[in-house]
Protein backbone atom coordinates (compact mmCIF):
# COMPACT_ATOMS: atom_id res chain seq x y z
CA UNK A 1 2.53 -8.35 -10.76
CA UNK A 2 2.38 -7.36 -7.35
CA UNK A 3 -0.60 -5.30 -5.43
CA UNK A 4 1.49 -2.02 -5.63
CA UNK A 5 1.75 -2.31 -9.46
CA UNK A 6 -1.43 -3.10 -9.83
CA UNK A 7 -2.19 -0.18 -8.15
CA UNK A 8 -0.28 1.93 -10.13
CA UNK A 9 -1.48 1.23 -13.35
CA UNK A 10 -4.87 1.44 -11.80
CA UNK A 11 -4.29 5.09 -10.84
CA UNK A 12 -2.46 5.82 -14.30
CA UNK A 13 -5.31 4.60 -16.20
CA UNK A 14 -8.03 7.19 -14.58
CA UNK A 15 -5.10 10.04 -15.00
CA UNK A 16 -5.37 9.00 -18.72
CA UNK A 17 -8.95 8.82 -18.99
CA UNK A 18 -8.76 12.31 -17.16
CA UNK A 19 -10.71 11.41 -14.30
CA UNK A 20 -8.03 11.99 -11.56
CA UNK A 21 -5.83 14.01 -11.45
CA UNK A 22 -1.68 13.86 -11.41
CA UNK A 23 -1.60 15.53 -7.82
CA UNK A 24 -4.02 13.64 -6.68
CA UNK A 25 -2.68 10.75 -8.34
CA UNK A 26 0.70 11.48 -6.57
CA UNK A 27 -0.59 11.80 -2.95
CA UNK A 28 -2.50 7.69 -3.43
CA UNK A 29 0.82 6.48 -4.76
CA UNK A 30 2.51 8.49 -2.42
CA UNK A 31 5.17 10.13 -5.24
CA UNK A 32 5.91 13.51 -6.30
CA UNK A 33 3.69 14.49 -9.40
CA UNK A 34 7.48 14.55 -11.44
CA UNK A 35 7.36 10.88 -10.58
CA UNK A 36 3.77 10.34 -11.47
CA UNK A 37 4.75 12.47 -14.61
CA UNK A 38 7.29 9.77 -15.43
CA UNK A 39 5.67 6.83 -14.78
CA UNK A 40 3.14 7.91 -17.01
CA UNK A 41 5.35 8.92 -19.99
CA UNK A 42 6.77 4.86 -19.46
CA UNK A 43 3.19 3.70 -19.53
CA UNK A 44 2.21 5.18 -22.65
CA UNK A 45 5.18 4.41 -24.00
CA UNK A 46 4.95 0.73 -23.35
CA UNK A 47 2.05 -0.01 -21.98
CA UNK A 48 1.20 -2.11 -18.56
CA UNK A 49 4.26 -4.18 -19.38
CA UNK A 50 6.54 -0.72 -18.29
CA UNK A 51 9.39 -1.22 -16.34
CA UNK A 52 8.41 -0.08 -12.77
CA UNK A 53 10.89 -1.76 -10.82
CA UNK A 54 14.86 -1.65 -11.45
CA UNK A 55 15.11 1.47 -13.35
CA UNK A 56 19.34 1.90 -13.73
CA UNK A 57 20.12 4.78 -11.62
CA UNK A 58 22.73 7.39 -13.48
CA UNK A 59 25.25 6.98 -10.06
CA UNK A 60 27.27 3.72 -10.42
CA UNK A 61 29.02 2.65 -7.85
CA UNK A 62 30.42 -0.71 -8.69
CA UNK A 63 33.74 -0.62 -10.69
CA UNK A 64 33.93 -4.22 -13.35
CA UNK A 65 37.09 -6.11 -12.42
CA UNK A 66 37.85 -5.50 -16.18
CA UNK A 67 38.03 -1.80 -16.01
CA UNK A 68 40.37 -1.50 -12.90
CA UNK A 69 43.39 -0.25 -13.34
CA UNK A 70 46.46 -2.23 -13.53
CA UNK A 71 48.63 -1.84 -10.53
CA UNK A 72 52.13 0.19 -11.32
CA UNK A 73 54.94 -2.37 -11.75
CA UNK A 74 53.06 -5.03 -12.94
C-alpha cells in the first residue's frame, strides 16, 4: 500500500473509534465529508483491503469493437 492509503485508513480508523471527526477527517485527506462518508461505508464494508483506487466511474467513454455498429451496406 502506498503512504496515502495508509493514511487513509489511519484517519478512518480514529473516525470509527470516534475520536475525529468526518469534517475534520475530510480537511487531512483533503475530500469532501460525502467522500469521507463513502470511503468509510467501503471500509466497513470490507475492511483495509477496500478498493480505494480504480473505482468504475458511471460515464463510459470507450465503445467495445464488439458493440459498434455495423456500417450500412455491409
Amino acid at each position: 500500500m502506498s503512504e496515502r492509503e495508509l493514511q487513509r485508513i489511519e484517519v478512518l480508523s480514529k473516525v470509527l473509534e470516534r475520536r475525529m471527526t468526518v469534517v475534520s477527517a475530510a480537511h487531512v485527506l483533503d475530500m469532501t465529508t460525502r467522500q469521507v462518508q463513502r470511503l468509510l461505508k467501503a471500509f466497513l464494508a470490507e475492511g483495509a483491503a477496500a478498493r480505494w483506487r480504480s473505482i468504475p466511474t458511471n460515464i463510459r467513454c470507450f465503445v467495445s469493437p464488439r458493440r459498434m455498429p455495423k456500417p450500412a451496406g455491409a
